[in-house]
C-alpha atoms as a PDB file:
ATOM      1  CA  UNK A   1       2.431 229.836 177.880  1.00  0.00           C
ATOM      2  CA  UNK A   2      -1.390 231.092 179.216  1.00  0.00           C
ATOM      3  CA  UNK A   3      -1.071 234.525 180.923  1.00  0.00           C
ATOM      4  CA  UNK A   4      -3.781 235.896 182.689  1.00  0.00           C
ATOM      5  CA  UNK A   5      -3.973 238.406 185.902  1.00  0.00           C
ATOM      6  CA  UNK A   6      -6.652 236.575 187.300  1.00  0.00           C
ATOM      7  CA  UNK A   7      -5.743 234.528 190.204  1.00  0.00           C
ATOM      8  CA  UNK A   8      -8.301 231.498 189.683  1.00  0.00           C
ATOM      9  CA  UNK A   9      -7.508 230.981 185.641  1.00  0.00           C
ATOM     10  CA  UNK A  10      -3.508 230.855 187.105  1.00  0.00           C
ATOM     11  CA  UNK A  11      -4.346 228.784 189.349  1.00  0.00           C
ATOM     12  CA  UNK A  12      -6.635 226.345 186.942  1.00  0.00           C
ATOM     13  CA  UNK A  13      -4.048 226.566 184.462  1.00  0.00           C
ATOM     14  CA  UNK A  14      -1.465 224.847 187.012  1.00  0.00           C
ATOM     15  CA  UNK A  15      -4.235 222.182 188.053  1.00  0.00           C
ATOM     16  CA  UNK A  16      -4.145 221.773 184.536  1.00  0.00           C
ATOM     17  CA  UNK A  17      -0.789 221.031 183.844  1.00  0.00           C
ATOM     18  CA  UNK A  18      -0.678 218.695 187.024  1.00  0.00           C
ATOM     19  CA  UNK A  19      -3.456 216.959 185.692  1.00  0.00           C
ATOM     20  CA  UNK A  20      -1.620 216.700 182.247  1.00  0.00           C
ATOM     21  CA  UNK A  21       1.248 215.022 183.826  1.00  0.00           C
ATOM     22  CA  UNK A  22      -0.165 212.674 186.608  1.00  0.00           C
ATOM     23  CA  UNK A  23      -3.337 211.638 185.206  1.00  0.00           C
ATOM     24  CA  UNK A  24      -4.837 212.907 188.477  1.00  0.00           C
ATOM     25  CA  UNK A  25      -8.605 212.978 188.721  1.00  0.00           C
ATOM     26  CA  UNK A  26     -10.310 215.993 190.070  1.00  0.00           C
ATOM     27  CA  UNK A  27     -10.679 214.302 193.933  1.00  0.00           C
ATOM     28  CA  UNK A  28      -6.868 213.484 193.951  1.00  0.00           C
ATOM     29  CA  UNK A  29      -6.240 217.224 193.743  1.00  0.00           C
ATOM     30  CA  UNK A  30      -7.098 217.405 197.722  1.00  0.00           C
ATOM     31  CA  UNK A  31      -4.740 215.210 198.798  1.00  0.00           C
ATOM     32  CA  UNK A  32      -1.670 216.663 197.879  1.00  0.00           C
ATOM     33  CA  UNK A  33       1.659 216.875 200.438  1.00  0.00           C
ATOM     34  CA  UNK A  34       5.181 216.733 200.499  1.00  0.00           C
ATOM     35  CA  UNK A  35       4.352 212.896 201.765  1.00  0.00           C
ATOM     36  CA  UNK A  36       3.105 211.888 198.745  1.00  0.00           C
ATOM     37  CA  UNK A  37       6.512 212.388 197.036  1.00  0.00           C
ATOM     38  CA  UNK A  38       9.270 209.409 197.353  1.00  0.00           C
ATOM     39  CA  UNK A  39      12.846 209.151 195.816  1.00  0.00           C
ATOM     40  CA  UNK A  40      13.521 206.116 194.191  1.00  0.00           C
ATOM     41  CA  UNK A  41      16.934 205.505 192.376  1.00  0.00           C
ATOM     42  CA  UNK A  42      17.189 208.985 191.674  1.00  0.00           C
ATOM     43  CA  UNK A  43      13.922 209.486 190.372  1.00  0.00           C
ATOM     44  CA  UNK A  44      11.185 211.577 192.092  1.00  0.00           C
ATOM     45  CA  UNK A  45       7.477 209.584 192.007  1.00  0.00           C
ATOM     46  CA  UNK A  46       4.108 210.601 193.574  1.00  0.00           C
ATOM     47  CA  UNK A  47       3.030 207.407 195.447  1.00  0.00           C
ATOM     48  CA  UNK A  48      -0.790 207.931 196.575  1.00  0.00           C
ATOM     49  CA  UNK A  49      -4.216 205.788 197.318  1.00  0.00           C
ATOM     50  CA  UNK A  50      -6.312 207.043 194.579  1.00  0.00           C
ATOM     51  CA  UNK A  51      -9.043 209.304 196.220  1.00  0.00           C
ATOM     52  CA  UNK A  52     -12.080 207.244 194.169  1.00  0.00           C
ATOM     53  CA  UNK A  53     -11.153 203.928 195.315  1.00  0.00           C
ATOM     54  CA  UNK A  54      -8.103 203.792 197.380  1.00  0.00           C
ATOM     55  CA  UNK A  55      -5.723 201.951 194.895  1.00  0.00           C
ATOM     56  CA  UNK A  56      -2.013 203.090 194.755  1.00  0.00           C
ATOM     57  CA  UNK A  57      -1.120 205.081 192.160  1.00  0.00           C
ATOM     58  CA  UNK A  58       2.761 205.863 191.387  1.00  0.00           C
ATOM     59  CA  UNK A  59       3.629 208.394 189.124  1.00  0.00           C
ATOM     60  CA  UNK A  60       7.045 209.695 188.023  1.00  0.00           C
ATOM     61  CA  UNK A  61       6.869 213.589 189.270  1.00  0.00           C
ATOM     62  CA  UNK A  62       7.751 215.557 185.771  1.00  0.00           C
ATOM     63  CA  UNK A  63       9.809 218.623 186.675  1.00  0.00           C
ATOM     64  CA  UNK A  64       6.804 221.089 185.944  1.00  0.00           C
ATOM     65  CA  UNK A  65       4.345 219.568 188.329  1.00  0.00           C
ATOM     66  CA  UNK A  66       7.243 219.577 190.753  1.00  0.00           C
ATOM     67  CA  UNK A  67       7.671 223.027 189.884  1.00  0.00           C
ATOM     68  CA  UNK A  68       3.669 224.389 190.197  1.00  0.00           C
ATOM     69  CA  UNK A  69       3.715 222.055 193.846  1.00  0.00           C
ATOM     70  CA  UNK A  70       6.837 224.287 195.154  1.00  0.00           C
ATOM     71  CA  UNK A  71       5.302 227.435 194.308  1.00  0.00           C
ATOM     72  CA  UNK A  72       2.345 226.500 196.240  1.00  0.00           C
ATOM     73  CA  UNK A  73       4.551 224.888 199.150  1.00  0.00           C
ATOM     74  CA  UNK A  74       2.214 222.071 198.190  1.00  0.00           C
ATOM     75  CA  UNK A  75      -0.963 223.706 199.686  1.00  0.00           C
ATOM     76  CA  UNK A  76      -2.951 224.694 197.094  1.00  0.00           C
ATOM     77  CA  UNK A  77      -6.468 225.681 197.568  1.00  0.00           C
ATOM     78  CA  UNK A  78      -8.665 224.056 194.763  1.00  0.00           C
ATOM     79  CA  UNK A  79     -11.129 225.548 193.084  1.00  0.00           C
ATOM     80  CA  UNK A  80     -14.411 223.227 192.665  1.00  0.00           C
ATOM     81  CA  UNK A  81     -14.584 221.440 190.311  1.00  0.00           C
ATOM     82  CA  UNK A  82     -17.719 222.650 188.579  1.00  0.00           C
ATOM     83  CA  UNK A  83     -15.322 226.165 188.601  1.00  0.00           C
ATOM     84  CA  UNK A  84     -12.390 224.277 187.517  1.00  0.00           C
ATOM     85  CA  UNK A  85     -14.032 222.833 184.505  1.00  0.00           C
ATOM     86  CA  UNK A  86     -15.478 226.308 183.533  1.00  0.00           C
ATOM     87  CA  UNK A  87     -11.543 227.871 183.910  1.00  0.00           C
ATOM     88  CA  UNK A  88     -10.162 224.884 182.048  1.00  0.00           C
ATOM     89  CA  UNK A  89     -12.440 226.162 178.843  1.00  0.00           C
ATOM     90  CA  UNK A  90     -12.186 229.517 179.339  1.00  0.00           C
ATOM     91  CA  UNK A  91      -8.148 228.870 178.907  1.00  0.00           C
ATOM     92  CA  UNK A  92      -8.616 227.048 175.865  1.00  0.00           C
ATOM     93  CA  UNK A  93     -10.556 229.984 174.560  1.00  0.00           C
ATOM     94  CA  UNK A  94      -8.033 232.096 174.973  1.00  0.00           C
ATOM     95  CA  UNK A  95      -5.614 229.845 173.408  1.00  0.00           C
ATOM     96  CA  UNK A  96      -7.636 229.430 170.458  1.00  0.00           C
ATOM     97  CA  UNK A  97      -7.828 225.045 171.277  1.00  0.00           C
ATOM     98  CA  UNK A  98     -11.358 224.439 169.677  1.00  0.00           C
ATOM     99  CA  UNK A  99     -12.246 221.190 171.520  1.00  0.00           C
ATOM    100  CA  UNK A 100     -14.702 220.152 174.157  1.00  0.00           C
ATOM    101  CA  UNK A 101     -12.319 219.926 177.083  1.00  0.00           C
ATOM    102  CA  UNK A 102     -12.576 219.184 180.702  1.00  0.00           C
ATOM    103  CA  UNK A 103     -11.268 217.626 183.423  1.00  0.00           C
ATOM    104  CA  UNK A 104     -12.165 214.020 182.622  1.00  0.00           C
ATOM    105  CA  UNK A 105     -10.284 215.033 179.381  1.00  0.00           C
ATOM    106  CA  UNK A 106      -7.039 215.732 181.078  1.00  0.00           C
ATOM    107  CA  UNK A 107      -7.130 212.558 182.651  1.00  0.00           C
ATOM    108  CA  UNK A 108      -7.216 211.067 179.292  1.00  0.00           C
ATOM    109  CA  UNK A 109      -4.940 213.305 177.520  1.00  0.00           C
ATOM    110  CA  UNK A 110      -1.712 211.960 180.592  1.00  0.00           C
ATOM    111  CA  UNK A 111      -2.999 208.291 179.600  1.00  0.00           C
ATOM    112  CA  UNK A 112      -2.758 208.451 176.077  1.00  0.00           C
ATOM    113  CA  UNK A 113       0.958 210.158 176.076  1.00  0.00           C
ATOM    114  CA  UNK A 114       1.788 207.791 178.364  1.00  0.00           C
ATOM    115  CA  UNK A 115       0.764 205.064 175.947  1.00  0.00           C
ATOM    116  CA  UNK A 116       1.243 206.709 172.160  1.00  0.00           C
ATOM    117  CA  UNK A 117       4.329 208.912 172.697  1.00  0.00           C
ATOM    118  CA  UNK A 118       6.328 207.729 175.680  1.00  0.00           C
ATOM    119  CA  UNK A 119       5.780 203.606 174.883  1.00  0.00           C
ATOM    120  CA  UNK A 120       4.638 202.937 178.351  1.00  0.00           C
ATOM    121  CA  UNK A 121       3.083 199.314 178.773  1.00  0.00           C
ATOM    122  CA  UNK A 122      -0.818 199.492 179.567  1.00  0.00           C
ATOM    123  CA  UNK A 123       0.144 197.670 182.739  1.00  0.00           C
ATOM    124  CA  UNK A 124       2.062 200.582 183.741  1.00  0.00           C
ATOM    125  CA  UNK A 125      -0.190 203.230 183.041  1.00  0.00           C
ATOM    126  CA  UNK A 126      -2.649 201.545 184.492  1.00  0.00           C
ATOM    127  CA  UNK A 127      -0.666 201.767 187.779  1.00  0.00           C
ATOM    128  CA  UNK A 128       0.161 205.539 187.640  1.00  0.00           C
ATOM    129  CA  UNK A 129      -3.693 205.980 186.480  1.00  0.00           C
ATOM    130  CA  UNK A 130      -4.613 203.721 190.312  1.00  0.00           C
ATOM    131  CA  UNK A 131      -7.012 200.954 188.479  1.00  0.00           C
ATOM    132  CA  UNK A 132      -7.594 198.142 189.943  1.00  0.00           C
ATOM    133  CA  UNK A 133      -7.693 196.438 186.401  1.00  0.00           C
ATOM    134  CA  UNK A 134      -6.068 196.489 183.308  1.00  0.00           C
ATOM    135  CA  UNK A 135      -9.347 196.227 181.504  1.00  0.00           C
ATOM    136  CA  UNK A 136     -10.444 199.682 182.758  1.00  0.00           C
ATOM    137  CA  UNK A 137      -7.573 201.880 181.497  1.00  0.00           C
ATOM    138  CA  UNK A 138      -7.701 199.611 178.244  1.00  0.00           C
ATOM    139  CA  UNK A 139     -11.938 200.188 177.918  1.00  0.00           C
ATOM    140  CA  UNK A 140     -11.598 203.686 178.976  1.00  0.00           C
ATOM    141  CA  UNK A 141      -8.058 205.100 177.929  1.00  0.00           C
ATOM    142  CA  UNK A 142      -6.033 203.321 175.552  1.00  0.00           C
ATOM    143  CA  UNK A 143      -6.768 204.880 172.139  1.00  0.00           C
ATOM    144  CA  UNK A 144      -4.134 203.778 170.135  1.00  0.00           C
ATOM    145  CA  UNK A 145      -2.534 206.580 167.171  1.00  0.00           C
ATOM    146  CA  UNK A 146      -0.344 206.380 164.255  1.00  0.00           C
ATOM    147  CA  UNK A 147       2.677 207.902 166.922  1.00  0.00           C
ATOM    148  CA  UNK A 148       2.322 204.811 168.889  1.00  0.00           C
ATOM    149  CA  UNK A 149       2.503 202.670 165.929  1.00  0.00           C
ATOM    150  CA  UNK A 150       5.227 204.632 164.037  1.00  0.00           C
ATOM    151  CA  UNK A 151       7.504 204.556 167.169  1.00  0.00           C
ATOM    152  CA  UNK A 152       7.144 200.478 167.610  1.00  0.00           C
ATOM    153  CA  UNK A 153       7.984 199.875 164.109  1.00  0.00           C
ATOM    154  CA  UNK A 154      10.849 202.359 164.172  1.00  0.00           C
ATOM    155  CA  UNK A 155      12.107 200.231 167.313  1.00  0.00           C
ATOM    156  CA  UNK A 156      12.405 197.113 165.238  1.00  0.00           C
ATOM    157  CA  UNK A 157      13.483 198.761 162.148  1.00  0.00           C
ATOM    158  CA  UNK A 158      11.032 198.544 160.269  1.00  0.00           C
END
């Protein structure tokens, strides 16, 4: 719900919601074309070599990403990311969210739904997140909540 006349903070709020919703890091934000999307059973994904190390990443394209990428006709021009970062607080400012946030922390924040509130497997957010091991997104981005836990034992009713 940010508003804001100024083009760049618009702009970093989208990056921001992409990032929220494909666990993209910063460098993944060039690389983004209509080729990137795929159809699968119905189902849009993002399929993409991660920028850092060139594993594949596949990511299930949530409506509002798909929605920011069409505005853009999927050419958006990026703002660095030492401006990015400095937008991405400057948002959170005005929407009176009180933690240290960045885009590292974005990356984090699409992991851990992924893993606490949707009940993905680690294996496959590790895939959507493009490691190479299971040990990095477990090291690095599975911090396990009371949500996860409270949705497992609701699943076996208990």
């Amino acid at each position: 719900n940010f508003k804001s006349c100024d083009e760049d903070l618009i702009k970093a709020s989208h990056l921001a919601i992409i990032q929220m919703h494909t666990g993209f890091d910063y460098g993944d934000f060039k690389e983004i074309n209509r080729d990137i999307v795929t159809l699968y059973k119905g189902r849009k994904y993002i399929i993409k070599p991660r920028q850092k190390n060139g594993n594949e990443a596949i990511i299930p394209l949530h409506p509002k990403v798909d929605a920011i990428l069409e505005f853009y006709d999927y050419k958006m021009n990026i703002l660095s990311n030492p401006e990015y970062n400095l937008k991405i607080k400057e948002i959170a400012k005005a929407l009176n969210i009180n933690i240290y946030i960045n885009s590292k922390g974005l990356r984090k924040v699409f992991a851990m739904d992924q893993l606490n509130n949707k009940g993905l497997s680690i294996e496959a957010v590790s895939k959507m997140l493009g490691h190479s091991k299971v040990k990095t997104t477990e090291d690095t981005y599975a911090h396990v909540n009371i949500n996860l836990i409270n949705n497992q034992l609701n699943q076996l009713g208990l």
